[in-house]
N, C-alpha and C. Protein backbone atom coordinates (compact mmCIF):
# COMPACT_ATOMS: atom_id res chain seq x y z
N UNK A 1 16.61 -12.95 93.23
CA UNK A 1 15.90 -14.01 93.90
C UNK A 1 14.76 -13.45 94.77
N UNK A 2 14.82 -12.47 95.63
CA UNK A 2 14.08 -11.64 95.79
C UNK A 2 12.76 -11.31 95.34
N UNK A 3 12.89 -10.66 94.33
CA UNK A 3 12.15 -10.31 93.54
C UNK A 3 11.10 -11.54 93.05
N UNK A 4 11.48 -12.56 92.71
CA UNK A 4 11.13 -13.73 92.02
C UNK A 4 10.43 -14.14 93.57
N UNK A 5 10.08 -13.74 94.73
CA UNK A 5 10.28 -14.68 95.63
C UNK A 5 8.45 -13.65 96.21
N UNK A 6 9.13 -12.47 95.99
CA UNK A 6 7.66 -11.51 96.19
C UNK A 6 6.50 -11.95 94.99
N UNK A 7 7.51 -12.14 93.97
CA UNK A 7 6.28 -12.19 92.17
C UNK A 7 5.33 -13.58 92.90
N UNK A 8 5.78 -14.58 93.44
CA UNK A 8 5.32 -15.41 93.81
C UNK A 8 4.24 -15.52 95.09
N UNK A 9 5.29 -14.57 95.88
CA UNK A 9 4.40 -14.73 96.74
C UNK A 9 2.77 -13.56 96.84
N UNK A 10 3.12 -12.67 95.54
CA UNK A 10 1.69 -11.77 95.30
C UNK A 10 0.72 -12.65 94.05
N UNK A 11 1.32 -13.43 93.33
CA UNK A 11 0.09 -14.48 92.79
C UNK A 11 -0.66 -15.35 93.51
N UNK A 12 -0.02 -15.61 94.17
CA UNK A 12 -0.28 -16.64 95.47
C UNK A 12 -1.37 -16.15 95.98
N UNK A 13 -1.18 -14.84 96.31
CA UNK A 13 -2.20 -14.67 97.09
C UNK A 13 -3.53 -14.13 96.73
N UNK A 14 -3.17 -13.47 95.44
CA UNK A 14 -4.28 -12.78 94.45
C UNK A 14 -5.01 -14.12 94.12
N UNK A 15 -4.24 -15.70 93.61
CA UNK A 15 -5.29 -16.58 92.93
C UNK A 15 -5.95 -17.45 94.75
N UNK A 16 -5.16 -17.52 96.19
CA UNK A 16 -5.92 -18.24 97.02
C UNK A 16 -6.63 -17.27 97.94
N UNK A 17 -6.48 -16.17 97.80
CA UNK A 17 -7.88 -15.56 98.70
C UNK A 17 -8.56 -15.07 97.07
N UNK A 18 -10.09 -14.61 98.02
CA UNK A 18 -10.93 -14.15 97.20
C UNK A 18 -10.91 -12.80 96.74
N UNK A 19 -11.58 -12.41 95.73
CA UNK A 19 -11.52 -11.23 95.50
C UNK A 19 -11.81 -9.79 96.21
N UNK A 20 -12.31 -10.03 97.40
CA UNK A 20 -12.34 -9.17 98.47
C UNK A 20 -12.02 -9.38 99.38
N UNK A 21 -10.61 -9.61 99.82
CA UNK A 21 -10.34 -10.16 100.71
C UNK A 21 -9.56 -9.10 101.68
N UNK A 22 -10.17 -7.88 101.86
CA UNK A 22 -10.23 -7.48 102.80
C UNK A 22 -11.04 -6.32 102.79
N UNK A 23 -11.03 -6.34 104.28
CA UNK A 23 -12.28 -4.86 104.62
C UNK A 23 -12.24 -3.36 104.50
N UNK A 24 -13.01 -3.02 104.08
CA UNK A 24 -12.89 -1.69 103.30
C UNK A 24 -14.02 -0.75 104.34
N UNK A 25 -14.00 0.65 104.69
CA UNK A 25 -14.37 1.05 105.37
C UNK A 25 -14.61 2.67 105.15
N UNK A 26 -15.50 3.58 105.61
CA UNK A 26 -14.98 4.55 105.35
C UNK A 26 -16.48 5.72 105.49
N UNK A 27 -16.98 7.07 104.84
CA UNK A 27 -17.62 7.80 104.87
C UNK A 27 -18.96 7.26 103.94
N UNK A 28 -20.10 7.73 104.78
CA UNK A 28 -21.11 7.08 103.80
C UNK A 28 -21.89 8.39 103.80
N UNK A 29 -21.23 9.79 104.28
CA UNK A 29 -21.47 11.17 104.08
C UNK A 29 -22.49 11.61 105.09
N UNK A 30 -23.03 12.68 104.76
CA UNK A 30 -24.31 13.21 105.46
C UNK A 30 -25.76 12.69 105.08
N UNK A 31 -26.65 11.84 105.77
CA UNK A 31 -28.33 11.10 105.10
C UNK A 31 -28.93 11.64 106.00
N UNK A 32 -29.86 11.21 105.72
CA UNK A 32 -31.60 11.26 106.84
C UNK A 32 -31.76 10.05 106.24
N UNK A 33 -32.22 9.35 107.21
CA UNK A 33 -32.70 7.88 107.90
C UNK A 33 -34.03 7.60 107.76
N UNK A 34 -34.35 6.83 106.95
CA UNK A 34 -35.78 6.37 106.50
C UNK A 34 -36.64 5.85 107.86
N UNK A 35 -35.71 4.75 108.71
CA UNK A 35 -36.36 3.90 109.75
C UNK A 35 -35.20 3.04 110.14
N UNK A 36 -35.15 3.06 111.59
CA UNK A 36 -34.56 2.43 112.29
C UNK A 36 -35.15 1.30 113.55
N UNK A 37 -34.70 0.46 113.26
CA UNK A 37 -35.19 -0.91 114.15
C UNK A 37 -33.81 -1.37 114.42
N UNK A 38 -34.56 -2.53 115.41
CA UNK A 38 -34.25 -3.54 116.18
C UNK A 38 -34.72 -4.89 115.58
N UNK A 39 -33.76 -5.74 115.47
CA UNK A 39 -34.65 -7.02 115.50
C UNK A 39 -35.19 -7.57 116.61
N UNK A 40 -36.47 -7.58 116.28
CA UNK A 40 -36.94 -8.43 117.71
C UNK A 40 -36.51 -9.85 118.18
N UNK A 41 -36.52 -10.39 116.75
CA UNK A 41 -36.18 -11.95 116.99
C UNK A 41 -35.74 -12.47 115.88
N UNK A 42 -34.76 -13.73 116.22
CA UNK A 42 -33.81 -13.83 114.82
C UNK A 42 -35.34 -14.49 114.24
N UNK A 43 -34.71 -14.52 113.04
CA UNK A 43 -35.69 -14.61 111.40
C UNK A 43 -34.38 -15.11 110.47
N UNK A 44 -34.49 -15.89 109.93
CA UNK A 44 -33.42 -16.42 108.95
C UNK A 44 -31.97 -16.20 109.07
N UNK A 45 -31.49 -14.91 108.46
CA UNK A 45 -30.23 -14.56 108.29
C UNK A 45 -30.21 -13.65 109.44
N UNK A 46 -31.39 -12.93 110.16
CA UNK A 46 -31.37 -11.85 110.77
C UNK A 46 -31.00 -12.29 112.14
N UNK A 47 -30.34 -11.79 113.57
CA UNK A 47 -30.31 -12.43 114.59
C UNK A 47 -31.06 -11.32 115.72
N UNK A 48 -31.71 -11.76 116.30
CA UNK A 48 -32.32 -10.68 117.46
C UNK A 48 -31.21 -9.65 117.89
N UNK A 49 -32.04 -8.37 118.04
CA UNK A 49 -30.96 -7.21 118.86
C UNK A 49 -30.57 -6.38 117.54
N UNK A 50 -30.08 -6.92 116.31
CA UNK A 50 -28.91 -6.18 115.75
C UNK A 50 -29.94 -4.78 115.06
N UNK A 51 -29.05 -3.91 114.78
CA UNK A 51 -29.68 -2.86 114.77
C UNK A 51 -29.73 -2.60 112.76
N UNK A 52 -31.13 -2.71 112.36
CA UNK A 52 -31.19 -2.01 111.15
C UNK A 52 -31.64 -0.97 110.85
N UNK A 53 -31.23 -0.26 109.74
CA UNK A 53 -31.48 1.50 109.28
C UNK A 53 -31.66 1.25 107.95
N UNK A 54 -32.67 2.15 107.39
CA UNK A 54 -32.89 2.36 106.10
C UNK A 54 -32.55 4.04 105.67
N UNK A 55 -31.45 4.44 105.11
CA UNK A 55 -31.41 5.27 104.12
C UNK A 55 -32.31 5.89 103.70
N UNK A 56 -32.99 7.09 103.33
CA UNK A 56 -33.71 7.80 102.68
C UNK A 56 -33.05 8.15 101.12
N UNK A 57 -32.81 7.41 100.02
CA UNK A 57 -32.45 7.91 99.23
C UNK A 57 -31.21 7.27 98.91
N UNK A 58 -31.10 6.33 99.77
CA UNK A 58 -29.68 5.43 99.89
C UNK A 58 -28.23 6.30 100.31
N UNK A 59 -26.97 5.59 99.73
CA UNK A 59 -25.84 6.57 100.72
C UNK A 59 -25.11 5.88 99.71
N UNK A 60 -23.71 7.26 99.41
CA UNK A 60 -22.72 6.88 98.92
C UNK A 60 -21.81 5.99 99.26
N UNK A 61 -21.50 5.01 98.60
CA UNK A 61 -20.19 3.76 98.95
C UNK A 61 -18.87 4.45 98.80
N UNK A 62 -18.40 4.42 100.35
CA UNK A 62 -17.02 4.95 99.54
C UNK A 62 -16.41 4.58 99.11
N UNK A 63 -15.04 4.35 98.44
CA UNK A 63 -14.20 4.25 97.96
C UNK A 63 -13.67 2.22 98.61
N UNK A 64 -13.70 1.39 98.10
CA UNK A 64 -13.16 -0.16 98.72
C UNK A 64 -14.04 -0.73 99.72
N UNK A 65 -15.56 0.07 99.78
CA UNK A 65 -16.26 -0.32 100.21
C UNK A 65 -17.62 -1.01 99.38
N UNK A 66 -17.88 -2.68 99.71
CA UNK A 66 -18.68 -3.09 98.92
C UNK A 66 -20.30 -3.43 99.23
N UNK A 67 -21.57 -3.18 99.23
CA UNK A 67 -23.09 -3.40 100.29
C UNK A 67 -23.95 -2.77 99.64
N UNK A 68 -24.91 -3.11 100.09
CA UNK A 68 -25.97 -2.76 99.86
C UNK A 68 -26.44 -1.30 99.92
N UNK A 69 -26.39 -0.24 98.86
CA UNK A 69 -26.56 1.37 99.16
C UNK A 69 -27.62 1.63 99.92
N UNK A 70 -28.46 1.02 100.79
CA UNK A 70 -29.90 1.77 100.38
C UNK A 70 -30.10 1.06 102.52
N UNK A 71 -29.43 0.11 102.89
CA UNK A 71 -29.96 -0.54 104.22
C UNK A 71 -28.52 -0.99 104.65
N UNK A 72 -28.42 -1.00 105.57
CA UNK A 72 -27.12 -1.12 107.23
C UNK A 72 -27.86 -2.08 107.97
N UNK A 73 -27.19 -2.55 108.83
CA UNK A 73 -27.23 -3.64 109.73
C UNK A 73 -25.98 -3.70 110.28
N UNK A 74 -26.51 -3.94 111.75
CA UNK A 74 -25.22 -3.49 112.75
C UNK A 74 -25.33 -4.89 113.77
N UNK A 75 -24.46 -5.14 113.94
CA UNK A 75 -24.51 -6.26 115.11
C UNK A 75 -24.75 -5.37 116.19
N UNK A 76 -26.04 -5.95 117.38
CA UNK A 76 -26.07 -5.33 118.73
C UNK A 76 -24.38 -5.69 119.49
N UNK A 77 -23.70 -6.64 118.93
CA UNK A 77 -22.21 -6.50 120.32
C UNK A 77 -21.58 -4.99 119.77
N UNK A 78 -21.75 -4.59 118.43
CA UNK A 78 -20.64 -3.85 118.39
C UNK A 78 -21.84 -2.49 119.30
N UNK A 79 -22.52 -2.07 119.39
CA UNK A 79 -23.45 -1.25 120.28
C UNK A 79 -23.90 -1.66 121.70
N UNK A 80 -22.77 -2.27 122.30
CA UNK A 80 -22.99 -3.12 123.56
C UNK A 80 -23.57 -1.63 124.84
N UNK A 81 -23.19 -0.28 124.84
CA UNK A 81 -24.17 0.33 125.69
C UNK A 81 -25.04 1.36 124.73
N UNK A 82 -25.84 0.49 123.89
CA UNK A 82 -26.73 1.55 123.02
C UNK A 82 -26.84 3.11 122.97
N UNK A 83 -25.44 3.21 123.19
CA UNK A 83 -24.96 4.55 122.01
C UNK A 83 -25.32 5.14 121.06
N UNK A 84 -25.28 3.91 119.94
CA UNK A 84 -25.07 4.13 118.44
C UNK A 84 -26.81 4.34 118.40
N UNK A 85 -26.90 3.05 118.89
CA UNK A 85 -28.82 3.00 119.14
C UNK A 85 -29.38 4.33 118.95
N UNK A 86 -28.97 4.78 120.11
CA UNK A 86 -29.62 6.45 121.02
C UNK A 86 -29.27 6.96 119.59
N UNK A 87 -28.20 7.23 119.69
CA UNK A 87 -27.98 9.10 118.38
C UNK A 87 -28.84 8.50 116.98
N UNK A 88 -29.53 7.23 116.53
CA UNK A 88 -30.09 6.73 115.31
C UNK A 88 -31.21 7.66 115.89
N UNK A 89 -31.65 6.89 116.59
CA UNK A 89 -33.30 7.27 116.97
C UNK A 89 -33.17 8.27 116.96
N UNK A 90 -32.75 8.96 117.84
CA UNK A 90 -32.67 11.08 117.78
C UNK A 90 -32.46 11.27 116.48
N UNK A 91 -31.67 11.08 115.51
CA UNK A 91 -31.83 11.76 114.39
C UNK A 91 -33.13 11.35 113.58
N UNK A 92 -33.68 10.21 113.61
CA UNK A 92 -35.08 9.92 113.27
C UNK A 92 -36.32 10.70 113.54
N UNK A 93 -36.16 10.91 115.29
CA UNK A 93 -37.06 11.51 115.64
C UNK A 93 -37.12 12.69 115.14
N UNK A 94 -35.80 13.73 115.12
CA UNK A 94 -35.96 14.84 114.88
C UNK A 94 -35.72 14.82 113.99
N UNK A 95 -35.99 13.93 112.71
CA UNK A 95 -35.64 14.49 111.53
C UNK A 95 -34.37 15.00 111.24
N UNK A 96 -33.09 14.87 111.98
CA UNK A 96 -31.92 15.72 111.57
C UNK A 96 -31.15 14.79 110.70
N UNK A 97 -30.42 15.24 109.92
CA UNK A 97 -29.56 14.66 108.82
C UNK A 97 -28.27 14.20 109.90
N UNK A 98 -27.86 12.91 109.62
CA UNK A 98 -26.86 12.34 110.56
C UNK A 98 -25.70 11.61 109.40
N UNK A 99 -24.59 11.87 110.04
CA UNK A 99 -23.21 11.83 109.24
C UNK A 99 -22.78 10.10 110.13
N UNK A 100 -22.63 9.35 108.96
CA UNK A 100 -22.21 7.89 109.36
C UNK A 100 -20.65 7.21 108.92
N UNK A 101 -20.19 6.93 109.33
CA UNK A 101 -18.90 6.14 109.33
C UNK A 101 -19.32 4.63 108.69
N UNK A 102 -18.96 3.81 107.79
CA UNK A 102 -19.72 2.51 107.61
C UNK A 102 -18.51 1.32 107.51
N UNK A 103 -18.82 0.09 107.53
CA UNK A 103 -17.75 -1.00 107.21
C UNK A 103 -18.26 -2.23 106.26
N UNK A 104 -17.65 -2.59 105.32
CA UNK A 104 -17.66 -4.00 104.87
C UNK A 104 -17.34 -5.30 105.52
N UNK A 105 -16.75 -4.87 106.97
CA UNK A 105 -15.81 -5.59 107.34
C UNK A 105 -16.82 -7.53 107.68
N UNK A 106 -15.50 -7.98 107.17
CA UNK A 106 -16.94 -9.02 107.52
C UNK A 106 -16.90 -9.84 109.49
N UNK A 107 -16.26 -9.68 109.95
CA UNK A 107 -16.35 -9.89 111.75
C UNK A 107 -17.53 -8.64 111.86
N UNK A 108 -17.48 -7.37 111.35
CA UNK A 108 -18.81 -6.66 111.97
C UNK A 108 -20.44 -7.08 111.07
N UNK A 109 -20.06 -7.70 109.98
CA UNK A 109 -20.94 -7.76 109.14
C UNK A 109 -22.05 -8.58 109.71
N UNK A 110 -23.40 -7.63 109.86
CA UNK A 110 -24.48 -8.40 110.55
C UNK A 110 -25.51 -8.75 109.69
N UNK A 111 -25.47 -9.06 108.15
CA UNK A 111 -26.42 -9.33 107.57
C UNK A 111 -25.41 -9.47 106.10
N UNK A 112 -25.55 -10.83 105.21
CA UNK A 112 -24.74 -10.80 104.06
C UNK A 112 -24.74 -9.42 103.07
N UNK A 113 -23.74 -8.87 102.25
CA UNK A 113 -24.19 -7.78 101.58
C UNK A 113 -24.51 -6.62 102.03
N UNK A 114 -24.54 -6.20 103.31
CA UNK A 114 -24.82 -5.53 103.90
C UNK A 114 -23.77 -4.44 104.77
N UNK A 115 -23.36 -3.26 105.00
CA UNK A 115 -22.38 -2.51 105.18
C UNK A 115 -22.86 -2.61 106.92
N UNK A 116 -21.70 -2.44 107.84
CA UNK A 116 -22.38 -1.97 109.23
C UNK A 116 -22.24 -0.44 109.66
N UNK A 117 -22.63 -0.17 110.64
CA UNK A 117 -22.41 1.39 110.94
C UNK A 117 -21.64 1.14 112.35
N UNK A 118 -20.05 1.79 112.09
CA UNK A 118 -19.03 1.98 112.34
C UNK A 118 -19.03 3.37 113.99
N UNK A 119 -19.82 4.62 113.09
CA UNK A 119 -19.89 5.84 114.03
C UNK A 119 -20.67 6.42 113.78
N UNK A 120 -21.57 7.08 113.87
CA UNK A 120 -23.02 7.95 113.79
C UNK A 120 -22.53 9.54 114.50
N UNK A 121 -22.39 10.30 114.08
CA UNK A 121 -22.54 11.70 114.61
C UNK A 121 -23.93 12.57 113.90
N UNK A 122 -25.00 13.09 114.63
CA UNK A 122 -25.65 13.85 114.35
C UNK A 122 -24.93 15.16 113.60
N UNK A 123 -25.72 15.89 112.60
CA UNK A 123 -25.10 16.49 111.46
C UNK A 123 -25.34 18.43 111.89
C-alpha cells in the first residue's frame, strides 16, 4: 500500500508542477565580463537598480541549471550593501577573470530566462 501510495504521489507531482519546478544552481566557472551595469530605470521587464553583466564569450550552465549563457541579471535586494556590485566593477576595470556562483532560482530571478549571480570572487 505504500508503495502504491508514493507511485501516486510522484505522478502527481511530475503531471501538476511544471517541468522545472525547481531551482537549480551552481558554477558558471572562471569569465571576464564584457560590461556591467545598473539599471537606471525600470524599462519593461527590467526594474531600476538590478544589476546586469554581460559575459565575454558567454559561461558554462552547470549542471540543472536553465538561462540565458551569454547575460545575468541580479536583483539590487539580493546586493543590498553593493558588494557583489564592487568586486563586478573591479574585475571589469582591471580586466581580471572573475569566478561566479549563478542561480535559476526563480525568487532571485531578476529578468525572465535569465540566471542571477549568487557569489562573485575575483580569480
Amino acid at each position: 500500500m505504500k508503495k502504491t501510495i508514493y507511485t501516486f504521489v510522484t505522478i502527481f507531482l511530475m503531471v501538476a508542477l511544471p517541468n522545472r519546478a525547481f531551482a537549480g544552481d551552481g558554477q558558471a566557472g572562471v569569465v571576464h565580463l564584457d560590461s556591467v551595469g545598473v539599471i537606471p530605470v525600470a524599462l519593461g521587464q527590467h526594474h531600476a537598480g538590478n544589476i546586469e553583466v554581460r559575459v565575454t564569450g558567454g559561461f558554462r550552465l552547470p549542471d540543472g541549471v536553465s538561462c540565458d549563457g551569454n547575460i545575468l541579471t541580479t536583483l539590487k535586494t539580493s546586493d543590498p550593501d553593493k558588494k557583489l556590485l564592487a568586486v563586478l566593477l573591479l574585475a571589469k576595470t582591471l580586466d581580471r577573470p572573475i569566478f561566479l556562483w549563478i542561480t535559476d532560482g526563480p525568487l532571485l530571478n531578476a529578468f525572465p530566462g535569465r540566471c542571477s549571480i549568487m557569489s562573485a570572487d575575483l580569480y
